[in-house]
N, C-alpha and C. Protein backbone atom coordinates (compact mmCIF):
# COMPACT_ATOMS: atom_id res chain seq x y z
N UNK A 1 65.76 -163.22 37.01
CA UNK A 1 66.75 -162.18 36.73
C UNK A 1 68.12 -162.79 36.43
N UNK A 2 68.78 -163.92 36.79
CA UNK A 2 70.22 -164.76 36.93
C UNK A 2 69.87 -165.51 35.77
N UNK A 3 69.07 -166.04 35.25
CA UNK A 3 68.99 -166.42 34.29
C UNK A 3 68.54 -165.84 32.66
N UNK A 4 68.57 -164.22 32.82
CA UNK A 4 68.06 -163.43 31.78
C UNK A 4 68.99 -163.69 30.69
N UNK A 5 70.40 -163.11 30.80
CA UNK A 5 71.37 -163.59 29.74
C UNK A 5 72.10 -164.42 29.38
N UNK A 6 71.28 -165.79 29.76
CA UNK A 6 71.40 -166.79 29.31
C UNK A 6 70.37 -167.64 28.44
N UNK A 7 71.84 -168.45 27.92
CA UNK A 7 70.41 -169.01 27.11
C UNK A 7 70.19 -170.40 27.42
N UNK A 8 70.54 -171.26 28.15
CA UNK A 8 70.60 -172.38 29.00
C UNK A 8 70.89 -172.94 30.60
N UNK A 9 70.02 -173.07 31.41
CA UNK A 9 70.91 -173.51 32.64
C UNK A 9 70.73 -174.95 33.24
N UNK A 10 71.16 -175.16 34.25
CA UNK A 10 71.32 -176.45 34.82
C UNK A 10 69.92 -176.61 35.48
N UNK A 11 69.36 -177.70 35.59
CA UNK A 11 68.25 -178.01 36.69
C UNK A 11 67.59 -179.16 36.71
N UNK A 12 67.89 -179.61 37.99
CA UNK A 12 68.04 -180.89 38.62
C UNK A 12 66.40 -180.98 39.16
N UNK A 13 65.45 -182.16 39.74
CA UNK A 13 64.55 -182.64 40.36
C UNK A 13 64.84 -182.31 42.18
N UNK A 14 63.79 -181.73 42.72
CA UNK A 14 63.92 -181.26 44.44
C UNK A 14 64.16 -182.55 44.97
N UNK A 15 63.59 -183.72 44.28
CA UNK A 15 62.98 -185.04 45.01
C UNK A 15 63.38 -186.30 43.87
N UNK A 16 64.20 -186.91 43.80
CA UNK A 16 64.54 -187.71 43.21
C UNK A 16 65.46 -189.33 43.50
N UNK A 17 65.33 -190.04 43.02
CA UNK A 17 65.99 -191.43 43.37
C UNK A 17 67.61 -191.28 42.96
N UNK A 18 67.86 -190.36 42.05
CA UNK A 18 69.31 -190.52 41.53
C UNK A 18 69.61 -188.71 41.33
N UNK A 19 70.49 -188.85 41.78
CA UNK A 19 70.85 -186.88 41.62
C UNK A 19 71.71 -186.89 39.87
N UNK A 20 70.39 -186.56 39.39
CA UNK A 20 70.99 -186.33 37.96
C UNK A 20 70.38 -184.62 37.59
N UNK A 21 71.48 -183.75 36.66
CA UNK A 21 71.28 -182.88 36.27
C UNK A 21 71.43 -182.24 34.80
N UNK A 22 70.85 -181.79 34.23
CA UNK A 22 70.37 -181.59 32.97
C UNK A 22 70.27 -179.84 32.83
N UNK A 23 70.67 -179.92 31.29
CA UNK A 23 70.62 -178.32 30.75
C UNK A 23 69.16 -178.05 30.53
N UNK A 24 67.88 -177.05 30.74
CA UNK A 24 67.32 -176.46 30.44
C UNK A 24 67.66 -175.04 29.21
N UNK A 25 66.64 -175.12 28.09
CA UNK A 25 66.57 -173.34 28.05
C UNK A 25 65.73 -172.67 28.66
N UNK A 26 66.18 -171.49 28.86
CA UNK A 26 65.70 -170.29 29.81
C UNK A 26 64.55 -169.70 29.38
N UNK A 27 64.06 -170.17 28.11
CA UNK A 27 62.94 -168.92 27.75
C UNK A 27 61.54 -169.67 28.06
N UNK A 28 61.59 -170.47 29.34
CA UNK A 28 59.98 -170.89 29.79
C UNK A 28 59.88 -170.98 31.72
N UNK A 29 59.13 -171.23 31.54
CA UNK A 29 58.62 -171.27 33.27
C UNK A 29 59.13 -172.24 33.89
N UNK A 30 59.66 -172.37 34.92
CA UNK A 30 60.15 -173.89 35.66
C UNK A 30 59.21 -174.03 36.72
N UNK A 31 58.51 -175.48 36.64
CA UNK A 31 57.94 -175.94 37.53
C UNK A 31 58.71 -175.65 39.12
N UNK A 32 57.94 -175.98 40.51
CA UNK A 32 58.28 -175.49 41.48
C UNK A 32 59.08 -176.81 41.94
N UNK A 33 58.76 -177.56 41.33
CA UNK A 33 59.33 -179.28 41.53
C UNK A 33 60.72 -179.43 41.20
N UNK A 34 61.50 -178.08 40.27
CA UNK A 34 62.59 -178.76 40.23
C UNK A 34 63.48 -176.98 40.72
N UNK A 35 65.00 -177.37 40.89
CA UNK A 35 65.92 -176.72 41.46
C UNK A 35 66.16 -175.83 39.87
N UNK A 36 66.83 -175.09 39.65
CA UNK A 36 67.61 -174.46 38.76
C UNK A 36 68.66 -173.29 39.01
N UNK A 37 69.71 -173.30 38.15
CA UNK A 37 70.98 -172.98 38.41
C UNK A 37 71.45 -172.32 36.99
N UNK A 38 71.59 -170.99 37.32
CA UNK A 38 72.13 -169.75 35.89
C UNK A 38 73.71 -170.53 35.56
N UNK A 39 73.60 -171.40 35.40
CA UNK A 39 74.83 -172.36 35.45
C UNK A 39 74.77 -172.63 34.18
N UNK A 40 76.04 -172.01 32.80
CA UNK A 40 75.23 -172.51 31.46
C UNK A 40 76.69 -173.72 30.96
N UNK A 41 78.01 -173.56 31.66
CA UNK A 41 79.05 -174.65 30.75
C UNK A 41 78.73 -175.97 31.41
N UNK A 42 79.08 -176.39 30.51
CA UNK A 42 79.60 -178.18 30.74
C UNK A 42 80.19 -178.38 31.94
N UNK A 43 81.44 -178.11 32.43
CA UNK A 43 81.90 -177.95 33.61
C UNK A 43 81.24 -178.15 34.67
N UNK A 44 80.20 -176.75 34.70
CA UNK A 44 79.37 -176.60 35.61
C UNK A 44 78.20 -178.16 35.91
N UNK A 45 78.08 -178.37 34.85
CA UNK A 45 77.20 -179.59 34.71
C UNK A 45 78.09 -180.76 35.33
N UNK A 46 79.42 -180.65 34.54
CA UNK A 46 80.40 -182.43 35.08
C UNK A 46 80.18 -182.40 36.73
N UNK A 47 80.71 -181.03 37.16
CA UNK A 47 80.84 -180.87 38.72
C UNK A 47 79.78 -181.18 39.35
N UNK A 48 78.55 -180.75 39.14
CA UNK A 48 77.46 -181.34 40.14
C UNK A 48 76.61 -182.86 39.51
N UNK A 49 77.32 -183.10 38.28
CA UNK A 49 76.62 -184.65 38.27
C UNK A 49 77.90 -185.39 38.55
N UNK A 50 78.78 -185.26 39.54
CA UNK A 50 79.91 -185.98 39.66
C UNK A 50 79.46 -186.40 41.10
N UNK A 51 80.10 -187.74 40.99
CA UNK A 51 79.79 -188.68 42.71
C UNK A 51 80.42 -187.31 43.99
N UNK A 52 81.04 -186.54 43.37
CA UNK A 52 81.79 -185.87 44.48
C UNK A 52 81.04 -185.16 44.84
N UNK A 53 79.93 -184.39 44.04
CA UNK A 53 78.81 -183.17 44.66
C UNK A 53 77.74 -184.65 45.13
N UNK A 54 77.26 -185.33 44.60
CA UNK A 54 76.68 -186.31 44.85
C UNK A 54 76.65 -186.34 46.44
N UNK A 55 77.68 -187.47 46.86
CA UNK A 55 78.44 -187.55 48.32
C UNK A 55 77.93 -186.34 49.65
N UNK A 56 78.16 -185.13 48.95
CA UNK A 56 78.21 -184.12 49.61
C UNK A 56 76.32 -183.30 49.85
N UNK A 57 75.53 -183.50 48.70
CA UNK A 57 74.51 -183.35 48.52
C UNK A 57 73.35 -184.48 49.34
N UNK A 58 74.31 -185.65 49.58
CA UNK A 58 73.13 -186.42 50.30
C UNK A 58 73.58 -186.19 51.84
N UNK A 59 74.68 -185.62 51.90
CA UNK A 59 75.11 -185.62 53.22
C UNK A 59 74.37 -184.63 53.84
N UNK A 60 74.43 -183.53 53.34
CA UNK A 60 73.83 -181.90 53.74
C UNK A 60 72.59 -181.87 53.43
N UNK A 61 71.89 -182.73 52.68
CA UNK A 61 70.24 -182.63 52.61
C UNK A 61 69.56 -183.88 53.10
N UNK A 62 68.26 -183.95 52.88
CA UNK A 62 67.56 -185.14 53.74
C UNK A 62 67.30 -185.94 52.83
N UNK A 63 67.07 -187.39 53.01
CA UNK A 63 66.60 -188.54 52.50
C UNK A 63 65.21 -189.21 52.70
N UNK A 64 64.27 -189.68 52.25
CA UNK A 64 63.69 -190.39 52.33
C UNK A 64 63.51 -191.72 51.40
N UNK A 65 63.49 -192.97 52.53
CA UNK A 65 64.40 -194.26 51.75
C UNK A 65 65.71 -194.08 51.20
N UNK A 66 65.45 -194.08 49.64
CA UNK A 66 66.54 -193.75 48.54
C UNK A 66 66.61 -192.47 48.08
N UNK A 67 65.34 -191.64 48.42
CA UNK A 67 65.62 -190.30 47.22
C UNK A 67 65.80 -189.47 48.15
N UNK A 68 66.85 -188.45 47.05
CA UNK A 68 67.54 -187.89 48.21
C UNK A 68 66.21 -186.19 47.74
N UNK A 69 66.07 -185.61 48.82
CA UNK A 69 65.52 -183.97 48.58
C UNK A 69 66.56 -183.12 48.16
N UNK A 70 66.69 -182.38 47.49
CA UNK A 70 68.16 -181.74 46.80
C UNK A 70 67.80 -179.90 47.69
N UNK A 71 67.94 -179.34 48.49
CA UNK A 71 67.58 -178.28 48.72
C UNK A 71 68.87 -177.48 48.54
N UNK A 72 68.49 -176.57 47.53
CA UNK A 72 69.79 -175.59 47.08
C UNK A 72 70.70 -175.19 48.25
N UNK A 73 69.56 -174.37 49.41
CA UNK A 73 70.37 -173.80 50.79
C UNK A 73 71.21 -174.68 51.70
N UNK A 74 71.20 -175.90 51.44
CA UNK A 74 71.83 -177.37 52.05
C UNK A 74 73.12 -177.62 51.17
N UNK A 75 72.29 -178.11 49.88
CA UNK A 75 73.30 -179.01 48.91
C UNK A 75 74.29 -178.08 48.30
N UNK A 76 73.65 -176.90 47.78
CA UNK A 76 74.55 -175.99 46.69
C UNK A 76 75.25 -175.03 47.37
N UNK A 77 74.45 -174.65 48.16
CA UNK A 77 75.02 -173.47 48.78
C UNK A 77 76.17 -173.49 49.35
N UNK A 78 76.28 -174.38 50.04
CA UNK A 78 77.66 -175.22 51.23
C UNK A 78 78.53 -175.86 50.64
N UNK A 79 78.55 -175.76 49.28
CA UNK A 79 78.97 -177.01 48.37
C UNK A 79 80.44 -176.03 48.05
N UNK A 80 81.99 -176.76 48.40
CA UNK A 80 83.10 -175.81 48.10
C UNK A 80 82.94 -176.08 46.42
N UNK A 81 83.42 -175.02 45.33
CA UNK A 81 83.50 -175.31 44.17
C UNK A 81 85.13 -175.24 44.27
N UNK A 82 85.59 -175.54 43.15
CA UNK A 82 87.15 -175.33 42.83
C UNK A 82 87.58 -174.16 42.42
N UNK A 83 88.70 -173.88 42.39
CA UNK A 83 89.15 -172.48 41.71
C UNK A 83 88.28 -172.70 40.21
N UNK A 84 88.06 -171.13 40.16
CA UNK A 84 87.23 -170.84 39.08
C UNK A 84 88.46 -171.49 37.56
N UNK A 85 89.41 -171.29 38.05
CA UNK A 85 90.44 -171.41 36.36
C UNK A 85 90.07 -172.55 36.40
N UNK A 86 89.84 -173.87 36.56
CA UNK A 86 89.47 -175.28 36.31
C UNK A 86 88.08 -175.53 35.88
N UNK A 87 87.66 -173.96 36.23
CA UNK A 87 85.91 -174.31 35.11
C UNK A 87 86.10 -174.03 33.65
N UNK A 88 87.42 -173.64 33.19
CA UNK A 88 87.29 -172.64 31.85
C UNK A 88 87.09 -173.50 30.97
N UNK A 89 86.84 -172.78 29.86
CA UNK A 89 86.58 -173.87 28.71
C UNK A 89 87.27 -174.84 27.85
N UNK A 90 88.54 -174.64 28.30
CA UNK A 90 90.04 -174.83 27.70
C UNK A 90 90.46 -175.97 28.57
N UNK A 91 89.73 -176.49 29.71
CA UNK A 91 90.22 -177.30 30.99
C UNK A 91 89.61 -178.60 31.13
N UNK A 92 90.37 -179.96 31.09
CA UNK A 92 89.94 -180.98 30.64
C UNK A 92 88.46 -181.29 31.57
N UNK A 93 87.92 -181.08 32.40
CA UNK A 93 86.65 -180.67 32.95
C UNK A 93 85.43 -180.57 32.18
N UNK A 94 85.83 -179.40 31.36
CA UNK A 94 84.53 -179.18 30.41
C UNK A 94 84.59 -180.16 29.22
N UNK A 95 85.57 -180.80 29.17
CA UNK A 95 85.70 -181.70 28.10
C UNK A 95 84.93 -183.12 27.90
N UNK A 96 85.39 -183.36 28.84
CA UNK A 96 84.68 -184.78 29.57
C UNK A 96 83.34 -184.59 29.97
N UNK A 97 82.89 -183.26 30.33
CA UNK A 97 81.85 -182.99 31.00
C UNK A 97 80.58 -183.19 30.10
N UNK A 98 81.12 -182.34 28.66
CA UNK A 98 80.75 -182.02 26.94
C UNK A 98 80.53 -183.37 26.81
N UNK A 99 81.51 -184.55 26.58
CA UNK A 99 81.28 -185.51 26.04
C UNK A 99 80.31 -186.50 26.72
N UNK A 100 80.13 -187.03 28.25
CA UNK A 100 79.37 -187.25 29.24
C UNK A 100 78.24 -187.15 28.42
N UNK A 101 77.97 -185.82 28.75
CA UNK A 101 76.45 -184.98 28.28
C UNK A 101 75.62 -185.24 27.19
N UNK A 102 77.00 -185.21 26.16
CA UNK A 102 76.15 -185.57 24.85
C UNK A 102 76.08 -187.57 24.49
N UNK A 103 76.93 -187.74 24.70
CA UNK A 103 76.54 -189.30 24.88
C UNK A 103 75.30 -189.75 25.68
N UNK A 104 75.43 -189.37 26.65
CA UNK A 104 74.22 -189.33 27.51
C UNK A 104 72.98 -189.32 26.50
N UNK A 105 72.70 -188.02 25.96
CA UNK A 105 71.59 -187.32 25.69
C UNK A 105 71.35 -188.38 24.54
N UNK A 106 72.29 -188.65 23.28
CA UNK A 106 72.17 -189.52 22.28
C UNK A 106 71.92 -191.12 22.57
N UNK A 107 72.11 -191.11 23.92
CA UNK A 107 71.92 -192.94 24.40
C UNK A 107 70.12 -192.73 24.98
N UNK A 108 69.69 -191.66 25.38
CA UNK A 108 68.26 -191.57 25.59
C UNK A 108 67.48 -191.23 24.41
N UNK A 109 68.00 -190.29 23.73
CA UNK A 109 67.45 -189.93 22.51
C UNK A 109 66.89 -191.88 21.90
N UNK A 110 67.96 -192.43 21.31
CA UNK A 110 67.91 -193.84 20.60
C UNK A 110 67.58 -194.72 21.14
N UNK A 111 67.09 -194.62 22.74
CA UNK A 111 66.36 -195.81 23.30
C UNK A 111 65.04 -195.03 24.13
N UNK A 112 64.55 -194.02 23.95
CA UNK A 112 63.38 -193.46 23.85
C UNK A 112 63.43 -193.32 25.50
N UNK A 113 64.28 -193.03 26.21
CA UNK A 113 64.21 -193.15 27.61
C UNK A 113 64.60 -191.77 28.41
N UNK A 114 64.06 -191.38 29.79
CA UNK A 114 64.14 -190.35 29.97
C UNK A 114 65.51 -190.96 31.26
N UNK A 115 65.49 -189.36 32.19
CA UNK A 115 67.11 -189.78 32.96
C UNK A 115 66.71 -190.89 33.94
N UNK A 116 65.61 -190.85 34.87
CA UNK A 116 65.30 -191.91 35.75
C UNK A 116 65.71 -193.51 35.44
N UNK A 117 65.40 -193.49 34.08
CA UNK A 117 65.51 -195.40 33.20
C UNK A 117 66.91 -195.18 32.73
N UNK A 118 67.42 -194.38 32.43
CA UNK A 118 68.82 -194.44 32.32
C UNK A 118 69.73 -194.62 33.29
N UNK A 119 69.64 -193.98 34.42
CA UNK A 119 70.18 -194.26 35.74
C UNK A 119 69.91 -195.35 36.42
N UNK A 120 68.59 -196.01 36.24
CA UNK A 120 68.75 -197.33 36.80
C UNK A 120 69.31 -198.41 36.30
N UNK A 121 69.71 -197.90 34.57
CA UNK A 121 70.29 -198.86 33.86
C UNK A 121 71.85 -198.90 34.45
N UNK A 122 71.74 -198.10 34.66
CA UNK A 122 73.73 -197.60 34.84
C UNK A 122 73.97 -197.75 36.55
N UNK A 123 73.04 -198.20 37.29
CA UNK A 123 73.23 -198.23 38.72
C UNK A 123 73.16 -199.45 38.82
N UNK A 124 72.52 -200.49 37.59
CA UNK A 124 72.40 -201.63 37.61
C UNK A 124 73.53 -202.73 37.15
N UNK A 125 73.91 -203.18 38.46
CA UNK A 125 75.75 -204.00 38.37
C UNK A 125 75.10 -205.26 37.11
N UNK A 126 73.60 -205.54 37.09
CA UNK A 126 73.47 -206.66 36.00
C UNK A 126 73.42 -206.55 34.76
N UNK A 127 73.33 -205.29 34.39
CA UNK A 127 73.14 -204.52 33.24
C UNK A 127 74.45 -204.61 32.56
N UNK A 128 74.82 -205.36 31.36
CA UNK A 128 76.19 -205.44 30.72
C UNK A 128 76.05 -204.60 29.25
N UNK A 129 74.81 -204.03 28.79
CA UNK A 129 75.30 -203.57 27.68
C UNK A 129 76.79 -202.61 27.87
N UNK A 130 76.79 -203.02 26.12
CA UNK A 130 78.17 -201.75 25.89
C UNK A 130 77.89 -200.53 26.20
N UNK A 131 76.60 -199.97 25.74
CA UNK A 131 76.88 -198.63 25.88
C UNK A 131 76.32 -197.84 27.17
N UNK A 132 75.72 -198.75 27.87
CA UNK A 132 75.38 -198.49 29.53
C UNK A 132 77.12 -198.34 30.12
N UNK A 133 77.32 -199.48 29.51
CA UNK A 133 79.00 -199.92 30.43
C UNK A 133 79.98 -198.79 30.03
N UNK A 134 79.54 -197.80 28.67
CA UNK A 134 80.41 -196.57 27.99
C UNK A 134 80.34 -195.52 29.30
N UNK A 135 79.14 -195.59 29.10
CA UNK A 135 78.49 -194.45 29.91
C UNK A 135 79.34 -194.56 31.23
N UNK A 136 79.47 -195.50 32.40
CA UNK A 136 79.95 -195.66 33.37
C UNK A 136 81.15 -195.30 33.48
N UNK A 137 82.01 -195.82 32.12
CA UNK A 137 83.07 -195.13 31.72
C UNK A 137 83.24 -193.59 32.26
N UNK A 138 82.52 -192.73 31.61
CA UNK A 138 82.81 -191.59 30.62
C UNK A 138 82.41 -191.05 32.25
N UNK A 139 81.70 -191.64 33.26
CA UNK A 139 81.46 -191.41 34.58
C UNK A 139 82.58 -191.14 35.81
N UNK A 140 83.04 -192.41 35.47
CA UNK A 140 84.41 -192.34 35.70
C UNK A 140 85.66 -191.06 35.66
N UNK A 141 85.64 -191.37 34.18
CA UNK A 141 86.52 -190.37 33.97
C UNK A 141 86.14 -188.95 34.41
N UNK A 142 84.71 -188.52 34.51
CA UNK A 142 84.08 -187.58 35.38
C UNK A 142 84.58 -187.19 36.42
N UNK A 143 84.55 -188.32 37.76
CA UNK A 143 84.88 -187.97 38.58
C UNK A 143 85.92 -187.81 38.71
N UNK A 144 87.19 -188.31 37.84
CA UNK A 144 88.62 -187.87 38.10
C UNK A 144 88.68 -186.67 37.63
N UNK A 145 88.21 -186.20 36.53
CA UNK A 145 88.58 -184.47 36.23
C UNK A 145 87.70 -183.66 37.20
N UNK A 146 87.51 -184.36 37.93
CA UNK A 146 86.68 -183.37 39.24
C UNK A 146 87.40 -182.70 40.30
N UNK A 147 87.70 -184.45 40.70
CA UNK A 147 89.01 -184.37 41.40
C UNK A 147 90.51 -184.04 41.14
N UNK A 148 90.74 -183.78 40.00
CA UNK A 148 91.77 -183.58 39.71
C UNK A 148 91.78 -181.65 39.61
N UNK A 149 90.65 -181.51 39.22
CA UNK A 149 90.33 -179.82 39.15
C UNK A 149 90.39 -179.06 40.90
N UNK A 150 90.18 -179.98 41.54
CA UNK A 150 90.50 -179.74 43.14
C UNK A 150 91.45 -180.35 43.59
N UNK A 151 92.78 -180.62 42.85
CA UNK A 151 93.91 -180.64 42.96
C UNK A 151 93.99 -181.88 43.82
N UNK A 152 93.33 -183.38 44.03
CA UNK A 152 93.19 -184.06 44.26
C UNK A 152 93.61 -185.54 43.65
N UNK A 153 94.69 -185.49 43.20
CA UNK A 153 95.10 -186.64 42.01
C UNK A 153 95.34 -188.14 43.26
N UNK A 154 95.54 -187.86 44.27
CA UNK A 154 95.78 -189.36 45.01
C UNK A 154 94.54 -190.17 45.64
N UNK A 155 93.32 -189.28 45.06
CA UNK A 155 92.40 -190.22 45.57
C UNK A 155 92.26 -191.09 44.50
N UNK A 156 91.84 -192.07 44.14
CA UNK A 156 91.75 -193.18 43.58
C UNK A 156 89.89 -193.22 43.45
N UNK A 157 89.77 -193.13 42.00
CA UNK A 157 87.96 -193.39 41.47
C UNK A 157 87.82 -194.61 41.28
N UNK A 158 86.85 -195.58 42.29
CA UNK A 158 86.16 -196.73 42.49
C UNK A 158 85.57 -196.74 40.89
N UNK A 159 85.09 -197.98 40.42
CA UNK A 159 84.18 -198.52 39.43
C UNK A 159 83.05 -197.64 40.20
N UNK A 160 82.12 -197.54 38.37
CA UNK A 160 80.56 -196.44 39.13
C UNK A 160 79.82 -197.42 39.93
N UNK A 161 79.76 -199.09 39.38
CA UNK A 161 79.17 -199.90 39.77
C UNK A 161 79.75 -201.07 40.47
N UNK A 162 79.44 -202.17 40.96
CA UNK A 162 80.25 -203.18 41.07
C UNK A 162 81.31 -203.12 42.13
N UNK A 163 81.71 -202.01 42.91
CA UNK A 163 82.54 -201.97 44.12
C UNK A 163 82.42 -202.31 45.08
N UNK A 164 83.21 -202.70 45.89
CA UNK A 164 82.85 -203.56 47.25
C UNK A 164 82.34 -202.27 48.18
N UNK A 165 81.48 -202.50 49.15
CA UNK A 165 80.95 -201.84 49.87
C UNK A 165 81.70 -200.68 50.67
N UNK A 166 83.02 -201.70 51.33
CA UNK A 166 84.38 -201.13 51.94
C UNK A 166 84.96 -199.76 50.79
N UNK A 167 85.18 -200.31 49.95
CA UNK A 167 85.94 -199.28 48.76
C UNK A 167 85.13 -198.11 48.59
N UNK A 168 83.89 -197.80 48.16
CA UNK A 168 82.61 -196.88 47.89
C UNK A 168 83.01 -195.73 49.13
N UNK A 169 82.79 -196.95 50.42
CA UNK A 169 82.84 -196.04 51.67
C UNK A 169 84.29 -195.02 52.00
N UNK A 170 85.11 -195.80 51.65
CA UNK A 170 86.56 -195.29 51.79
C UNK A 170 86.65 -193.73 51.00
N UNK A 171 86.24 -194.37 49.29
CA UNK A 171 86.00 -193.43 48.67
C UNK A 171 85.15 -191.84 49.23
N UNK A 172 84.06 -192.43 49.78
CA UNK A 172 83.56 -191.22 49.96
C UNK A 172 83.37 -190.73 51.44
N UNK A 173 84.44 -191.17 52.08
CA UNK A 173 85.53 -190.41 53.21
C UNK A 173 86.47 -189.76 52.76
N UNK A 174 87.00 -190.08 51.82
CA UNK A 174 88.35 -189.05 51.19
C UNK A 174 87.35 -188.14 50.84
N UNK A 175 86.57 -188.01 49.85
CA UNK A 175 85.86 -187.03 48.89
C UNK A 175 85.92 -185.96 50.31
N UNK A 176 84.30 -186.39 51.13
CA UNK A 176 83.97 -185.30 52.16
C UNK A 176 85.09 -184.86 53.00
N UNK A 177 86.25 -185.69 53.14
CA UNK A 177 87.42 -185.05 54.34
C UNK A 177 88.20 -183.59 53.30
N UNK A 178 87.93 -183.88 52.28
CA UNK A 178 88.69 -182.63 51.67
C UNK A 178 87.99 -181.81 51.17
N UNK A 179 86.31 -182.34 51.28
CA UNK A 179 85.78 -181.13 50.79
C UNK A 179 85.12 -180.18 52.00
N UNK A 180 85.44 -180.82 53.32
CA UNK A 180 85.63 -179.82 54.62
C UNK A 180 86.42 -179.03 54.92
N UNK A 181 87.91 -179.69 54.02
CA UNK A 181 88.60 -178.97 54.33
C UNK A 181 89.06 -177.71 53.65
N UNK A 182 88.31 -178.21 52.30
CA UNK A 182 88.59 -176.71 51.41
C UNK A 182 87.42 -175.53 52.35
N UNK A 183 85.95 -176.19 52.59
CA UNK A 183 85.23 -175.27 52.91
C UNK A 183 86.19 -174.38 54.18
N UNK A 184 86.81 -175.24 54.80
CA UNK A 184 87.38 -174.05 56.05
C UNK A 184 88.31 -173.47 55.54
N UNK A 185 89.11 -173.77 54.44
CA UNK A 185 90.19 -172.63 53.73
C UNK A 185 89.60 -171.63 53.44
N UNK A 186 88.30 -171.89 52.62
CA UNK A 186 87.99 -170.96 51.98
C UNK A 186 87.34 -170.08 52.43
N UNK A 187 86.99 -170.26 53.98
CA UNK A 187 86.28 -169.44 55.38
C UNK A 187 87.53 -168.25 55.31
N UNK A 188 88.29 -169.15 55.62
CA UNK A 188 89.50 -168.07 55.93
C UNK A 188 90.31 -167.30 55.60
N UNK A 189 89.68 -167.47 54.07
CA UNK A 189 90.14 -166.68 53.15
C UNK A 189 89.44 -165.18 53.05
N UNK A 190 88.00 -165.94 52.97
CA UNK A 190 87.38 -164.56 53.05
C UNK A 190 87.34 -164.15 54.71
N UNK A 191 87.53 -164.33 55.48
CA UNK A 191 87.57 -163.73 56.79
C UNK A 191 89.03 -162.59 56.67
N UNK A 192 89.97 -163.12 56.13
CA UNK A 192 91.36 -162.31 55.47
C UNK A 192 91.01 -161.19 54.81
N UNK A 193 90.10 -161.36 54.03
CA UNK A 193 89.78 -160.81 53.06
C UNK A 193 88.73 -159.47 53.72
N UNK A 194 88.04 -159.65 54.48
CA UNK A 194 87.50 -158.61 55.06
C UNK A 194 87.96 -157.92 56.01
N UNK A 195 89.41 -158.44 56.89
CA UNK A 195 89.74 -157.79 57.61
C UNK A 195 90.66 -157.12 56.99
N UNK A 196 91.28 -157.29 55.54
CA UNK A 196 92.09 -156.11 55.22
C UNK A 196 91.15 -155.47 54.50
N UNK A 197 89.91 -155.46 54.16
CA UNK A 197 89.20 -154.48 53.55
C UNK A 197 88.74 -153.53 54.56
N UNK A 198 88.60 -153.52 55.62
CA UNK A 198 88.31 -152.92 57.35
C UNK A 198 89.60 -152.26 57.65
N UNK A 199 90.75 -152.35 56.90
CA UNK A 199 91.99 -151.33 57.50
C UNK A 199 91.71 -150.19 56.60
C-alpha cells in the first residue's frame, strides 16, 4: 500500500557484509530477504547509505562476525532523520546523493559487478584504482552533506578507508553522541506536542 504511488523505492539486504542500499521499481514482488522503504529521492538514499545511518544501524541491530542483520524495527525505526527541509530537492544532499548513485551504478554497470564486489573494492585500503578511489571520494563528500543537513559542520569526515583505528572510533562517537541527542529532542518535542493537543 506505501509503495502504490510510487514508482521507485529504497531496499537494502536483511543480512549483509556491507550496509549498502539501492533504488528498486515498485511494480514487482520483493523477496522476504530484503528490507524496503516507500523512500523514492536521492536524499533519502545519501542518508541511509551514509557511515552516519551505518554507525547507528550496527549499533541498534545484531551482528554476526561482519554482517550486520538490518531489522527495520531496530535500525530504521529509531533512526533520528533531519529536518525534513534538508531532504528537498533543491538541498545539496540530494545532490551528492544523485551523483554518488549514478556513478556508482555506471562503475558496476562497466565492470559487470554487483554491490557486494564493489564494496569490497572500496573497503579495500589496497585497492588504488582511480575510480574505486572517485567513489570513496563522492563517499566522503556524502557523509558531510549528511552531517551538515543535521546541522553538524564541526565534526570532521575521516578518509572512507585508510584511517587510523583511533580516528574511525572518535568519529563514530561524535556521530552516535548527537544522534542520541537529537532522538531525545525530538521525544520532547512530540511529548509538547501532545500535551498542548490535550488542552
Amino acid at each position: 500500500q506505501a509503495l502504490k504511488s510510487l514508482d521507485r523505492c529504497l531496499a537494502c539486504s536483511r543480512h549483509s557484509k556491507h550496509s549498502v542500499f539501492a533504488f528498486q521499481p515498485t511494480d514487482r514482488v520483493f523477496s522476504e530477504a530484503l528490507v524496503v522503504f516507500p523512500l523514492p529521492a536521492y536524499a533519502h538514499f545519501g542518508l541511509l547509505q551514509s557511515r552516519i545511518h551505518e554507525f547507528w544501524a550496527r549499533l541498534q541491530g545484531s551482528t554476526l562476525e561482519d554482517r550486520l542483520r538490518y531489522s527495520p524495527s531496530d535500525c530504521f525505526e529509531t533512526f533520528p532523520f533531519p529536518d525534513e527541509l534538508t531532504l528537498a530537492a533543491d538541498k545539496p544532499l540530494e545532490a551528492i546523493a544523485k551523483c554518488l548513485y549514478e556513478t556508482r551504478a555506471a562503475y558496476m554497470v562497466a565492470t559487470d559487478q554487483g554491490l557486494t564486489k564493489t564494496y569490497n573494492a572500496l573497503t579495500d585500503p589496497t585497492n588504488t584504482d582511480p575510480e574505486i578511489e572517485n567513489l570513496r571520494r563522492l563517499h566522503e563528500q556524502l557523509d558531510r552533506a549528511v552531517l551538515d543537513a543535521y546541522g553538524q559542520p564541526q565534526i570532521e569526515v575521516p578518509p572512507y578507508v585508510g584511517t587510523s583505528p583511533e580516528q574511525l572510533e572518535r568519529f563514530r562517537e561524535q556521530v552516535l553522541d548527537f544522534l542520541f541527542t537529537r532522538n531525545a529532542l525530538l521525544a520532547k518535542r512530540e511529548a509538547a506536542a501532545r500535551t498542548r493537543a490535550q488542552r
